[in-house]
PDB file of N, CA and C in Angstrom:
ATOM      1  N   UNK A   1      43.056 -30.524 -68.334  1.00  0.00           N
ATOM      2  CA  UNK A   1      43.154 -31.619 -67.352  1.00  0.00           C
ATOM      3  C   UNK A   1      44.332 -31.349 -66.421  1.00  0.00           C
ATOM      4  N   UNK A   2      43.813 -31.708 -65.282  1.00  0.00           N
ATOM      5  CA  UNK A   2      45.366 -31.011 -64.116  1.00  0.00           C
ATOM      6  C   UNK A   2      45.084 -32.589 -63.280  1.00  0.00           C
ATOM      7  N   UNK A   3      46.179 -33.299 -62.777  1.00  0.00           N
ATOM      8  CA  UNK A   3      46.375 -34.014 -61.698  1.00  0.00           C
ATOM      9  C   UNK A   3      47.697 -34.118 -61.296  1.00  0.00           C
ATOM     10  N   UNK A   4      47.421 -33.913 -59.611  1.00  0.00           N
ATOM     11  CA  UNK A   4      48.651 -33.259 -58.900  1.00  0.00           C
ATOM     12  C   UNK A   4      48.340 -34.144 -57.524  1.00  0.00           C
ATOM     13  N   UNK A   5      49.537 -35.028 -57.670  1.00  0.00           N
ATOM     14  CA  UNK A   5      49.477 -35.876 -56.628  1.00  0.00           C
ATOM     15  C   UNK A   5      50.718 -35.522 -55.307  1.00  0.00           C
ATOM     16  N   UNK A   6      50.136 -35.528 -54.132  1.00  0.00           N
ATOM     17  CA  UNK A   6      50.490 -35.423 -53.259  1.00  0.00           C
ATOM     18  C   UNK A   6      50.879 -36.670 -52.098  1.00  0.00           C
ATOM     19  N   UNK A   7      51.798 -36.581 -51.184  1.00  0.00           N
ATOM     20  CA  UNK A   7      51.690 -37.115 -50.238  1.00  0.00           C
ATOM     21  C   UNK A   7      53.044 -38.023 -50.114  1.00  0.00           C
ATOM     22  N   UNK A   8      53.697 -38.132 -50.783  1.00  0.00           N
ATOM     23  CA  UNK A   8      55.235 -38.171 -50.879  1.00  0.00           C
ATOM     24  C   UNK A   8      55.970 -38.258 -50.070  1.00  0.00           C
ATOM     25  N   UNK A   9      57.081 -39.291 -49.885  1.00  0.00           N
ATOM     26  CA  UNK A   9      58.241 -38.702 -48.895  1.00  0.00           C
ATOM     27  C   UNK A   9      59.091 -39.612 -48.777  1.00  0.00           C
ATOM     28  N   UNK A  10      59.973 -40.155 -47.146  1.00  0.00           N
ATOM     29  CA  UNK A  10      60.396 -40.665 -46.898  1.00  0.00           C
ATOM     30  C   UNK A  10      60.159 -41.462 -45.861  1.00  0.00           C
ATOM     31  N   UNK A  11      60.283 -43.298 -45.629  1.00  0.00           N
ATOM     32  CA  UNK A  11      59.718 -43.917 -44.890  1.00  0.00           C
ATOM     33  C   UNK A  11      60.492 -45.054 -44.408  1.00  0.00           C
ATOM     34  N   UNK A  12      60.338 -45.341 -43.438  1.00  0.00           N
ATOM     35  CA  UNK A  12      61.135 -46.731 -42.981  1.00  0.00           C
ATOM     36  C   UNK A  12      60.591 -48.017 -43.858  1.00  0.00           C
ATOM     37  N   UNK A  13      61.255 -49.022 -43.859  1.00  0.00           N
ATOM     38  CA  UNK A  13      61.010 -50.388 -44.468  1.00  0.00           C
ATOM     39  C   UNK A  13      59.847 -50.665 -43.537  1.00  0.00           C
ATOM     40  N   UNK A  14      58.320 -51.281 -43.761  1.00  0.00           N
ATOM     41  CA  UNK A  14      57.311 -51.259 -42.884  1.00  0.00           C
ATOM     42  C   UNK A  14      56.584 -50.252 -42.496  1.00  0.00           C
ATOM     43  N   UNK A  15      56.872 -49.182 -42.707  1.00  0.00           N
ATOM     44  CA  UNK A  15      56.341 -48.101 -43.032  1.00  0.00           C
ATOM     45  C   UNK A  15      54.741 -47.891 -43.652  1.00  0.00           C
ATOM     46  N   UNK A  16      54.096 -46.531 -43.468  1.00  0.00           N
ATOM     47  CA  UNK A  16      53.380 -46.841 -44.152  1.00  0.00           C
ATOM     48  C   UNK A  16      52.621 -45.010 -45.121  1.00  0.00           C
ATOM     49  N   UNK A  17      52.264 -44.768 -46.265  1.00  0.00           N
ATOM     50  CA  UNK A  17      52.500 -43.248 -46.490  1.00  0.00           C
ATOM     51  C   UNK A  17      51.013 -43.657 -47.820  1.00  0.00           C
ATOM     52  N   UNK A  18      49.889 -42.336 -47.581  1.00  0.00           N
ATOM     53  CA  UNK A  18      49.208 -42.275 -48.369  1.00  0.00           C
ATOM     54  C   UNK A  18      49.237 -40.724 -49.577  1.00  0.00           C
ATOM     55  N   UNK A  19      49.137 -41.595 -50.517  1.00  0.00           N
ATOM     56  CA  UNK A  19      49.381 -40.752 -51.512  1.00  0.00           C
ATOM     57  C   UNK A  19      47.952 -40.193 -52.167  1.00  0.00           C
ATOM     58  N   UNK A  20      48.121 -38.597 -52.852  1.00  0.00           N
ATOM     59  CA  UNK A  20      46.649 -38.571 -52.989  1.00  0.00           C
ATOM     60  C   UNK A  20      46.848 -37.623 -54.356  1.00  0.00           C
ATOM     61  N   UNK A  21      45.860 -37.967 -55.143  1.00  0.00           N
ATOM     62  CA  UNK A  21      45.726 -37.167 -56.398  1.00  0.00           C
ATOM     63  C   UNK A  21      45.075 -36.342 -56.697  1.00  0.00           C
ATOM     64  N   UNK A  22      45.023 -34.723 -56.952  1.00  0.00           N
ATOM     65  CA  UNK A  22      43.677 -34.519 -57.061  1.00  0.00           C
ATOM     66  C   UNK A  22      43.239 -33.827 -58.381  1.00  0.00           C
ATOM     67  N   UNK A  23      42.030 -34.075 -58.962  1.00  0.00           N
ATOM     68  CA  UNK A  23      41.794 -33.998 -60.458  1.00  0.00           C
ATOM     69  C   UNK A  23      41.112 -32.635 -60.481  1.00  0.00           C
ATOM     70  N   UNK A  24      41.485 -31.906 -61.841  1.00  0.00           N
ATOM     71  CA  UNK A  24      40.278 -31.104 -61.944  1.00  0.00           C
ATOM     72  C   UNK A  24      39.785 -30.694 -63.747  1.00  0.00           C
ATOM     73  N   UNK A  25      39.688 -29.992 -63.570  1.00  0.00           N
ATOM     74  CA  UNK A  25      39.624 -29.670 -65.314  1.00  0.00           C
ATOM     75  C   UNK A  25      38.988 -30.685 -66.374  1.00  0.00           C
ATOM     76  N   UNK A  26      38.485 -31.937 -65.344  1.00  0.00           N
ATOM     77  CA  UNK A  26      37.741 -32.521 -65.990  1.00  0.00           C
ATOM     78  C   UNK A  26      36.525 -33.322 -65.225  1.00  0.00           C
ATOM     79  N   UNK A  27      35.577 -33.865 -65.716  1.00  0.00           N
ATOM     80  CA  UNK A  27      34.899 -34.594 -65.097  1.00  0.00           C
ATOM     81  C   UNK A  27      34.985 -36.134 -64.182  1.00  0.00           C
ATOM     82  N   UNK A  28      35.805 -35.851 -63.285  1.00  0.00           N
ATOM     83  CA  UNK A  28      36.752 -36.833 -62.802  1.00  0.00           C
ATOM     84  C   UNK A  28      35.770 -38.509 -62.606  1.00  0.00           C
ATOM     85  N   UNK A  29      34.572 -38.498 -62.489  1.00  0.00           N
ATOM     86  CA  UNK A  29      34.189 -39.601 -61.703  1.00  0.00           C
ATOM     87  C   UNK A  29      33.735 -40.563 -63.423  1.00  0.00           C
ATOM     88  N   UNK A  30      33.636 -40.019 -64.334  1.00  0.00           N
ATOM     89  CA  UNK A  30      33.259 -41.037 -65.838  1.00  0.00           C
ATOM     90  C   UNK A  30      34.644 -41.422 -66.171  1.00  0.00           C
ATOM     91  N   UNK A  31      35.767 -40.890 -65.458  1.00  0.00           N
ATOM     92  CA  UNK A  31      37.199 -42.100 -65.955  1.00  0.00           C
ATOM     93  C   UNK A  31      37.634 -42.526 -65.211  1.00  0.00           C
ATOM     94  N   UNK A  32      38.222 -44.370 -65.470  1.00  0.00           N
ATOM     95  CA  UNK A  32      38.704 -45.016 -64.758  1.00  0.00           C
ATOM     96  C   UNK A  32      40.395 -44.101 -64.152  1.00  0.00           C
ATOM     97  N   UNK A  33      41.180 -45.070 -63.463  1.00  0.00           N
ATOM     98  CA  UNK A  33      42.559 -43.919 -62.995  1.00  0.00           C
ATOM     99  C   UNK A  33      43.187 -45.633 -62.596  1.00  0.00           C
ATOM    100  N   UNK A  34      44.697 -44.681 -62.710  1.00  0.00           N
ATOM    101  CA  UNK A  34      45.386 -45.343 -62.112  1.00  0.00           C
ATOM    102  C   UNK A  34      46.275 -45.152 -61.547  1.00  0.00           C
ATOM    103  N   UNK A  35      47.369 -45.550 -61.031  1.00  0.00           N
ATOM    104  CA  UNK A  35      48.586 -45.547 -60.588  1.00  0.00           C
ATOM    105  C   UNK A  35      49.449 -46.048 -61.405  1.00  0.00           C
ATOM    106  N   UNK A  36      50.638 -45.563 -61.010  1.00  0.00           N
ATOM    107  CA  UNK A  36      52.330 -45.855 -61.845  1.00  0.00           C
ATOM    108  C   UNK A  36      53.474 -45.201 -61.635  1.00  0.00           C
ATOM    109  N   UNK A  37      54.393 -46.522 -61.225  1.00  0.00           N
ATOM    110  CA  UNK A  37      55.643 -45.257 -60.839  1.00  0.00           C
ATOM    111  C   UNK A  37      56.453 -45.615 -61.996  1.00  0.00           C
ATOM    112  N   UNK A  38      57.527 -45.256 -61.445  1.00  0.00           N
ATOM    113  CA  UNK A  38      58.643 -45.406 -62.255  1.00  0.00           C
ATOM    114  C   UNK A  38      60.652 -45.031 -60.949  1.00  0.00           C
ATOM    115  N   UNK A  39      60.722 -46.388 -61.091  1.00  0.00           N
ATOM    116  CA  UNK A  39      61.540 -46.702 -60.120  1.00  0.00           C
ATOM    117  C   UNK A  39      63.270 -45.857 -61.032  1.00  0.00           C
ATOM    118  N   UNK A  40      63.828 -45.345 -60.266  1.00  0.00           N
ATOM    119  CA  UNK A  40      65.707 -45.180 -60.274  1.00  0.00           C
ATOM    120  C   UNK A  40      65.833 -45.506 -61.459  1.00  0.00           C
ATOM    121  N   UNK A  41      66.388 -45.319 -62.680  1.00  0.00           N
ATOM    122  CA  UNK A  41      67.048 -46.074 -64.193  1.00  0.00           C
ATOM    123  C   UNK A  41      66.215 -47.093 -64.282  1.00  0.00           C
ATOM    124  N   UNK A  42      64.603 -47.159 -64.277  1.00  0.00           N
ATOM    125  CA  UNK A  42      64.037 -48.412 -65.041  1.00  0.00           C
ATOM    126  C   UNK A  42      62.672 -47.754 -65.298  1.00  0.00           C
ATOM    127  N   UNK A  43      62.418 -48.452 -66.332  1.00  0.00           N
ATOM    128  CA  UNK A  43      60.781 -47.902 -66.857  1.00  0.00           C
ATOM    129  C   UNK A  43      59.899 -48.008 -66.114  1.00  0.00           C
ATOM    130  N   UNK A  44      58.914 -47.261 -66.540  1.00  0.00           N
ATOM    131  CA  UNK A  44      57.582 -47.256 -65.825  1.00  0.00           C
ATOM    132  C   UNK A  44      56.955 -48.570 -65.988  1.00  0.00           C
ATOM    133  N   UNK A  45      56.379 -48.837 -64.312  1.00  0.00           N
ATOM    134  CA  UNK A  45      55.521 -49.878 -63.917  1.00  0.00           C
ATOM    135  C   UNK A  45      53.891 -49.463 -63.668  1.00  0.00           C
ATOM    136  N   UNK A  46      53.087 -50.131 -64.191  1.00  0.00           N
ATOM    137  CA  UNK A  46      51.829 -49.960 -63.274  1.00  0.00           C
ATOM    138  C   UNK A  46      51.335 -50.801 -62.433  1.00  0.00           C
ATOM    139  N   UNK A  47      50.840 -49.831 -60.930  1.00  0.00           N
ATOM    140  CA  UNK A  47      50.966 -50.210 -60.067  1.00  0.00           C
ATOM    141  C   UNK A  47      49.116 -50.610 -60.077  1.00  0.00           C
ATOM    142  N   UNK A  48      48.590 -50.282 -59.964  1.00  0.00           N
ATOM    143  CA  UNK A  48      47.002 -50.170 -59.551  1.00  0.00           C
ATOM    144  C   UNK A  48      46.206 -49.283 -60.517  1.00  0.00           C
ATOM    145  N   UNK A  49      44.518 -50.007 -60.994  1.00  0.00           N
ATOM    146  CA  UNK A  49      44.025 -49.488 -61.816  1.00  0.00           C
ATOM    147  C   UNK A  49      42.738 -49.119 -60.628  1.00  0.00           C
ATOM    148  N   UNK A  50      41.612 -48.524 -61.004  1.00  0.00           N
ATOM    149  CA  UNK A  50      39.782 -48.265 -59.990  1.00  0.00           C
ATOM    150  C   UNK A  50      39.022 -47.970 -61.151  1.00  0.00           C
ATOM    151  N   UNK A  51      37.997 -48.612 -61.239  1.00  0.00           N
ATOM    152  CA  UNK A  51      37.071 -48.271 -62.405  1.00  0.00           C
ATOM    153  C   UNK A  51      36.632 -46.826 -61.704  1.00  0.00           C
ATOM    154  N   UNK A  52      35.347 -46.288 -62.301  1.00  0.00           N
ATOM    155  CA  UNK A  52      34.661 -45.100 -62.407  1.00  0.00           C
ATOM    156  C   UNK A  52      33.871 -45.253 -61.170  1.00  0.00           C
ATOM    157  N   UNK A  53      33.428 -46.228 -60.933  1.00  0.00           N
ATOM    158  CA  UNK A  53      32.800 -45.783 -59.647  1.00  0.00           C
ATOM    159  C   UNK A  53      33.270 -46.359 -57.887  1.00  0.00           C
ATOM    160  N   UNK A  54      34.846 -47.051 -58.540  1.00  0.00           N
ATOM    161  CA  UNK A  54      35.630 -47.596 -57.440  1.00  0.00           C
ATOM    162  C   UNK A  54      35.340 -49.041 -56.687  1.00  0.00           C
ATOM    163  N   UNK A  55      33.996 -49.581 -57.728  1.00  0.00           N
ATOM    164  CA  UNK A  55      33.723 -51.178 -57.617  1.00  0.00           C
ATOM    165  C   UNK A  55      34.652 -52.028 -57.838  1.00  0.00           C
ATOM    166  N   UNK A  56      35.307 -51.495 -58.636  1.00  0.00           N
ATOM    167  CA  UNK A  56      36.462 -52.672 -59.435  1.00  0.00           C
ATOM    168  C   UNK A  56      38.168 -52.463 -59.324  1.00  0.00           C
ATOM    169  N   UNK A  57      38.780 -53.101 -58.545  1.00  0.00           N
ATOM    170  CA  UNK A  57      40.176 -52.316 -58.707  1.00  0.00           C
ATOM    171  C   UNK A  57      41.067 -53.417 -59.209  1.00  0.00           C
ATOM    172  N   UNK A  58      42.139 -53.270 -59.346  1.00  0.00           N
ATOM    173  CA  UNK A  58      43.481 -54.419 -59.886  1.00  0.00           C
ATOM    174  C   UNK A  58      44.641 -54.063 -59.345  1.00  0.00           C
ATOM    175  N   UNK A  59      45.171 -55.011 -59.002  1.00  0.00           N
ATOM    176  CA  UNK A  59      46.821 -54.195 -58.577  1.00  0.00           C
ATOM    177  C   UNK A  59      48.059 -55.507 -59.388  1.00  0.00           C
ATOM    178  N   UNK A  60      49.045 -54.823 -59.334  1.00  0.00           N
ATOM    179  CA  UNK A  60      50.396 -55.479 -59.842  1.00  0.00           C
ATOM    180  C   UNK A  60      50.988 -56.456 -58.824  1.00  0.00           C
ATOM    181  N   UNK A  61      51.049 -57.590 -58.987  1.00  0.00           N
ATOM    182  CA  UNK A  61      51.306 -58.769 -57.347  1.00  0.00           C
ATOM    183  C   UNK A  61      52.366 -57.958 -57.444  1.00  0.00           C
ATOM    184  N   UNK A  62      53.240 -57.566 -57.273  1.00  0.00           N
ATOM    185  CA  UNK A  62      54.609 -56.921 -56.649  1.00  0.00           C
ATOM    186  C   UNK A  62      53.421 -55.872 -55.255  1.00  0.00           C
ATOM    187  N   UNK A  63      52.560 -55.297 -55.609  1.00  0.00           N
ATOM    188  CA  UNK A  63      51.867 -54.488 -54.365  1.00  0.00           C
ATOM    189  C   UNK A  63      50.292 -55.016 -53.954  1.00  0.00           C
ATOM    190  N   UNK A  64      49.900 -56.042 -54.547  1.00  0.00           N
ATOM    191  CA  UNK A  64      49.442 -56.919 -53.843  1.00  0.00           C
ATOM    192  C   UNK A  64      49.124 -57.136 -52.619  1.00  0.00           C
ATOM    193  N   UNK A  65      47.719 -57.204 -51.521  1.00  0.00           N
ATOM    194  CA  UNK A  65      48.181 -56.931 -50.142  1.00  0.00           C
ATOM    195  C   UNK A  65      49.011 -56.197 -49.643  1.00  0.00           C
ATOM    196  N   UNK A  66      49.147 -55.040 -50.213  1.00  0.00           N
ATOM    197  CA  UNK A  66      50.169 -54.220 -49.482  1.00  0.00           C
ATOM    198  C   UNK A  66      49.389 -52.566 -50.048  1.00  0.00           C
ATOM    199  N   UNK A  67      48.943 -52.748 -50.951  1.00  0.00           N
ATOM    200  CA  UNK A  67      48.485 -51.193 -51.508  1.00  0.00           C
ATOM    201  C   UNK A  67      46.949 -51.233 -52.185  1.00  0.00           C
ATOM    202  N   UNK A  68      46.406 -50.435 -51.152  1.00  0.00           N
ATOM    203  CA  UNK A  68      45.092 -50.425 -51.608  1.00  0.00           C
ATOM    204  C   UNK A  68      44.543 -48.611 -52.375  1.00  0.00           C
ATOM    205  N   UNK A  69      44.302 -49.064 -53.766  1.00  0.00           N
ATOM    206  CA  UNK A  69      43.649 -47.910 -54.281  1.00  0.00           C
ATOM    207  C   UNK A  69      41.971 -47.264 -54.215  1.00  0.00           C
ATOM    208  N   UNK A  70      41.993 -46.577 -53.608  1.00  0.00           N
ATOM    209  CA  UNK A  70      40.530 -45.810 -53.751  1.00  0.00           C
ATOM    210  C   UNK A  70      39.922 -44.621 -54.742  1.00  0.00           C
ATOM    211  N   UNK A  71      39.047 -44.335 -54.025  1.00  0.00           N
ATOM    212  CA  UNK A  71      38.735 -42.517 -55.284  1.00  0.00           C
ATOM    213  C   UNK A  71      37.683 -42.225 -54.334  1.00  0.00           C
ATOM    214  N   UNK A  72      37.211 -40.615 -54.001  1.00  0.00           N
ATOM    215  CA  UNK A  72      36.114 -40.259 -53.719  1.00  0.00           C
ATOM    216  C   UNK A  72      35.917 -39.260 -54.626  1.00  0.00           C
ATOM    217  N   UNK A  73      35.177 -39.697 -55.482  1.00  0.00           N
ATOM    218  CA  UNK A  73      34.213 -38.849 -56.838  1.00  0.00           C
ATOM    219  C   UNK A  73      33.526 -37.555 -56.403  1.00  0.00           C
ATOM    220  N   UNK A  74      33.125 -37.414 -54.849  1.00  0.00           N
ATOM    221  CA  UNK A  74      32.638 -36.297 -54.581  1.00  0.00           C
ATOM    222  C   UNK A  74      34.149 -34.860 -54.399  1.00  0.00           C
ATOM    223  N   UNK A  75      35.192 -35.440 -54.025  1.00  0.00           N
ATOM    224  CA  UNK A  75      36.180 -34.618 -53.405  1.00  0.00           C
ATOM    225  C   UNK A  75      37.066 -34.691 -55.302  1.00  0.00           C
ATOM    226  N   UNK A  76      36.673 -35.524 -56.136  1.00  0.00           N
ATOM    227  CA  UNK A  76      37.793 -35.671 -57.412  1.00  0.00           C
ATOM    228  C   UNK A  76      39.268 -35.884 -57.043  1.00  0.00           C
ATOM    229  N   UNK A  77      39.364 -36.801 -56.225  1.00  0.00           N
ATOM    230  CA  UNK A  77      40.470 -37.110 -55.635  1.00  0.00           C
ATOM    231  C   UNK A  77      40.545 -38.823 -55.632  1.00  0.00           C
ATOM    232  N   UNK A  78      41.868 -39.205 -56.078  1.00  0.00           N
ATOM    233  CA  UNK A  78      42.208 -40.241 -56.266  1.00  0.00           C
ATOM    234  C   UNK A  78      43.068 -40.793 -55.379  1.00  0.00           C
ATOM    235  N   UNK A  79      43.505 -41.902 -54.026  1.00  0.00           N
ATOM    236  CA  UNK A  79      44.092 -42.322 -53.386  1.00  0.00           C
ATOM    237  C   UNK A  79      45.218 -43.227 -53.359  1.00  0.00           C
ATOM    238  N   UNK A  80      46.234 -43.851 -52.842  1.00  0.00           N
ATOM    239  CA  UNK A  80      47.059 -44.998 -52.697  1.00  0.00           C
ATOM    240  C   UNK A  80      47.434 -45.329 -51.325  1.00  0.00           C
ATOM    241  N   UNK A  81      46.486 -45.892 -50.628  1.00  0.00           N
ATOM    242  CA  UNK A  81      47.556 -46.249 -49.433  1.00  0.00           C
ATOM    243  C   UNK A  81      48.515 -47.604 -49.221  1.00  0.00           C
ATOM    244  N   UNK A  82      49.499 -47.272 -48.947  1.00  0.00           N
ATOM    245  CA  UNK A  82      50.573 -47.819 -49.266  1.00  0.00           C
ATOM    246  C   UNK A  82      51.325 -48.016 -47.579  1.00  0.00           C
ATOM    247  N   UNK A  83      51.215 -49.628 -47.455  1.00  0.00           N
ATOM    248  CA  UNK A  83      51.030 -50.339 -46.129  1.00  0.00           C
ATOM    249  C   UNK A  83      53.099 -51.103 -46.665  1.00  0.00           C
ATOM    250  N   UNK A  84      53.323 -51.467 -45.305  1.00  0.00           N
ATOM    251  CA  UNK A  84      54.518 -52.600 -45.113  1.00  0.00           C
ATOM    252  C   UNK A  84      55.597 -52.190 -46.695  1.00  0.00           C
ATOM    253  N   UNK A  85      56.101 -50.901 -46.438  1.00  0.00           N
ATOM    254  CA  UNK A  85      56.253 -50.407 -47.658  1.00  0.00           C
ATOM    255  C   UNK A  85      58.027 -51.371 -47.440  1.00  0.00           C
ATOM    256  N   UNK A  86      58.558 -51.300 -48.974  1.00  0.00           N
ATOM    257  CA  UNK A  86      59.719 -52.094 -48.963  1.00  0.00           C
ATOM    258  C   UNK A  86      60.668 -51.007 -49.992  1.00  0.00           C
ATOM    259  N   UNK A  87      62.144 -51.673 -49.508  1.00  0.00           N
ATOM    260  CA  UNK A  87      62.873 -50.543 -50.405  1.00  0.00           C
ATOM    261  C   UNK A  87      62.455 -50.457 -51.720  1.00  0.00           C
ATOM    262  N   UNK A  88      62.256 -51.727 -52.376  1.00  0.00           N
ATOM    263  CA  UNK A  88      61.977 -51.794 -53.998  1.00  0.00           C
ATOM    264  C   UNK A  88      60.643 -51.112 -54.025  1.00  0.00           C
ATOM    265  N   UNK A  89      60.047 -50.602 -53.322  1.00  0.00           N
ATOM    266  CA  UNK A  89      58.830 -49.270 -53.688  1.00  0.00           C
ATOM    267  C   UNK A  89      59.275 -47.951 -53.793  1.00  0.00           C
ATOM    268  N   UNK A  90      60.541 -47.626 -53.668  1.00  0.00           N
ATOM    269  CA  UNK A  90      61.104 -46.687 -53.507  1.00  0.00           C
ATOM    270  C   UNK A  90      61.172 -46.242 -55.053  1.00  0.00           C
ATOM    271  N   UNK A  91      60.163 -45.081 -55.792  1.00  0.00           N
ATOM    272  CA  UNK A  91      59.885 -44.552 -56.779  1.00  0.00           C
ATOM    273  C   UNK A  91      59.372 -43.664 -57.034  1.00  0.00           C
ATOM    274  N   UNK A  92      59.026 -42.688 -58.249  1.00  0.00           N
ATOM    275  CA  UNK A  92      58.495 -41.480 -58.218  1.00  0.00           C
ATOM    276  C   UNK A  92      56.891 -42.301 -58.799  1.00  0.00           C
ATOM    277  N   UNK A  93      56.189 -41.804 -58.006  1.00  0.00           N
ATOM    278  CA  UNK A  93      54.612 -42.417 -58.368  1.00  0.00           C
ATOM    279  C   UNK A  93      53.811 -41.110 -58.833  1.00  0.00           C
ATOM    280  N   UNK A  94      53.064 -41.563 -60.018  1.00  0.00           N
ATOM    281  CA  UNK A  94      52.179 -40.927 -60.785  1.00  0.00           C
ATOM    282  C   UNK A  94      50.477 -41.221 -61.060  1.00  0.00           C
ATOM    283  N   UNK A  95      49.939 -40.424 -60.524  1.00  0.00           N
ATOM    284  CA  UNK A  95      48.548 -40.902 -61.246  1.00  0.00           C
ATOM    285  C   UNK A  95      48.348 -40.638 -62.647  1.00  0.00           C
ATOM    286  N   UNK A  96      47.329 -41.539 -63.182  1.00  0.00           N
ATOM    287  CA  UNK A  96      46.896 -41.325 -64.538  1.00  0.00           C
ATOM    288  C   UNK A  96      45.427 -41.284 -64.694  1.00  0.00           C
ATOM    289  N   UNK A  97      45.260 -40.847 -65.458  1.00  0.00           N
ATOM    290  CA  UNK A  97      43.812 -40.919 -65.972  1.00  0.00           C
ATOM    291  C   UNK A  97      44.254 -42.314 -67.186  1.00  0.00           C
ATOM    292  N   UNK A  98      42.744 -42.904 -67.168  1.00  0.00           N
ATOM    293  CA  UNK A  98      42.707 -43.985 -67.858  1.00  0.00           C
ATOM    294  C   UNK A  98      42.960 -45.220 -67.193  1.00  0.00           C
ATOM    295  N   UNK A  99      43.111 -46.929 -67.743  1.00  0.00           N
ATOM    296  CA  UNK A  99      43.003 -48.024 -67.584  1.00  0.00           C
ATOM    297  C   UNK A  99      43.730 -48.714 -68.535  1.00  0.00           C
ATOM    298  N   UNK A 100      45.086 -49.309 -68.569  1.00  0.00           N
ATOM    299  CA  UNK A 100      45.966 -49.585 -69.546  1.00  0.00           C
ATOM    300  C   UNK A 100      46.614 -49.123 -70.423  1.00  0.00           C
ATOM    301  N   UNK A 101      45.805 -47.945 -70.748  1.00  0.00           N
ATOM    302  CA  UNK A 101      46.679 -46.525 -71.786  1.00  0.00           C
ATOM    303  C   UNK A 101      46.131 -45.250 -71.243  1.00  0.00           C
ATOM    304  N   UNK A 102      46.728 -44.401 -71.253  1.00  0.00           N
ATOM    305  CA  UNK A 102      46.504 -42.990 -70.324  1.00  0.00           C
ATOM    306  C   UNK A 102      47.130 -42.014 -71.208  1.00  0.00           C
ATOM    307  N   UNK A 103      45.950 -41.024 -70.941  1.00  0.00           N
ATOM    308  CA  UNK A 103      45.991 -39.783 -71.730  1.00  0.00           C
ATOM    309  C   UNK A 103      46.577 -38.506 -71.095  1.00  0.00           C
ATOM    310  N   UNK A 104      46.348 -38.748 -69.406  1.00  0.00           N
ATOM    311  CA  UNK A 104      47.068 -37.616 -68.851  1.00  0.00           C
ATOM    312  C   UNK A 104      47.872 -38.315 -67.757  1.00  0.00           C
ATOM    313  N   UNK A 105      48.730 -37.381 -67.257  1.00  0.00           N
ATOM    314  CA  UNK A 105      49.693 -37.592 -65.981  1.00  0.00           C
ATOM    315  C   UNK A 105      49.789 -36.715 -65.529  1.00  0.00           C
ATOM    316  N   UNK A 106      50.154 -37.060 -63.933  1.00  0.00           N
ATOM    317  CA  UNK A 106      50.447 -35.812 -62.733  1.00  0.00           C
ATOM    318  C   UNK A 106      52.110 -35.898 -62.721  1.00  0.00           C
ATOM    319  N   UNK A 107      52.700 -34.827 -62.322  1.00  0.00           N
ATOM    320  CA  UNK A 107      53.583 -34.565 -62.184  1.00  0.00           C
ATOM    321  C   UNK A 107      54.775 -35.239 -61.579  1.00  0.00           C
ATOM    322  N   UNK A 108      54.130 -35.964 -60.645  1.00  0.00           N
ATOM    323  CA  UNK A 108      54.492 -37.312 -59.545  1.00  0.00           C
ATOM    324  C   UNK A 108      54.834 -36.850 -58.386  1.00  0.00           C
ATOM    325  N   UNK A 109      54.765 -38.025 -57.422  1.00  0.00           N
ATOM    326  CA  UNK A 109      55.171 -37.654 -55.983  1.00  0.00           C
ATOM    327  C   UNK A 109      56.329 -38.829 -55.562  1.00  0.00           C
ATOM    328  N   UNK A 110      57.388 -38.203 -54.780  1.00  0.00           N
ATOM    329  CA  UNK A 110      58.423 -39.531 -54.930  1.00  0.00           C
ATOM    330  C   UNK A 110      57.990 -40.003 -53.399  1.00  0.00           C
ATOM    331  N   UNK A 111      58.652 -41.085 -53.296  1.00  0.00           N
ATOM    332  CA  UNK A 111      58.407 -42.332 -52.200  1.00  0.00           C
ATOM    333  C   UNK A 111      59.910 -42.671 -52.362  1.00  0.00           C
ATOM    334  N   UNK A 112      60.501 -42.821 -51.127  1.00  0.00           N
ATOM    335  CA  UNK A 112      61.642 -43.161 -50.693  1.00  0.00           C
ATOM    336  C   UNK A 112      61.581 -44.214 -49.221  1.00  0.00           C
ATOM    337  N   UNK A 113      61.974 -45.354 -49.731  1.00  0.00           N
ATOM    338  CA  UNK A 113      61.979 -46.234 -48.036  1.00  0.00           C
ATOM    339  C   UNK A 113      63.234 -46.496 -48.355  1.00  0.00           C
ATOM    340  N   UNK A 114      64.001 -45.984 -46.960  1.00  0.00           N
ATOM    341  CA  UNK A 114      65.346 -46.644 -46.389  1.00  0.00           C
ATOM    342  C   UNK A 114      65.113 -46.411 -45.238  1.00  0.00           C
ATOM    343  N   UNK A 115      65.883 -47.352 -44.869  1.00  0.00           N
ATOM    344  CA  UNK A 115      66.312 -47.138 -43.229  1.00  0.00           C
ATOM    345  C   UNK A 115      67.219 -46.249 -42.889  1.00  0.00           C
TER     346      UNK A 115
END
């Protein structure tokens, strides 16, 4: 299992930066995914879950109207776009395979908003 998320960086407050995952080594479109960062000296949060065929998603009200998760099952690539970004998003974000407990992780991509 390999997922290697891309799209990372640095952004103004309001800002806006899409992050992208991409799966392989497994049959990407029969597992749900998610998102999760993990902010400066504090544990990991999850941010956004997408079922298997991207009917169903959930997010954490902290990104709420502000971050919408996708997937295109044909490309095995998993999305985050990430709108009116705020300093407290400022974290290293990870995709996962799975839906509340996760078996694999990507390496992460960091997200930095300052002015």
């Amino acid at each position: 299992v390999q997922l290697v998320e891309s799209g990372g960086g640095m952004v103004q407050p309001g800002g806006s930066l899409r992050l992208s995952c991409a799966a392989s080594e497994f049959t990407f479109s029969r597992y749900d995914m998610s998102w999760v960062r993990q902010a400066p000296g504090k544990g990991s949060e999850w941010v956004s879950s997408i079922s298997t065929g991207g009917s169903t998603t959930y997010y954490a009200d902290s990104v709420k109207g502000r971050f919408t998760i996708s997937r295109d099952n044909a490309k095995n690539t998993l999305y985050l776009q990430m709108n009116s970004l705020k300093p407290e998003d400022t974290a290293l974000y990870y995709c996962a395979r799975g839906w509340g407990s996760y078996d694999y992780w990507g390496q992460g991509t960091q997200v930095t908003v300052s002015s």
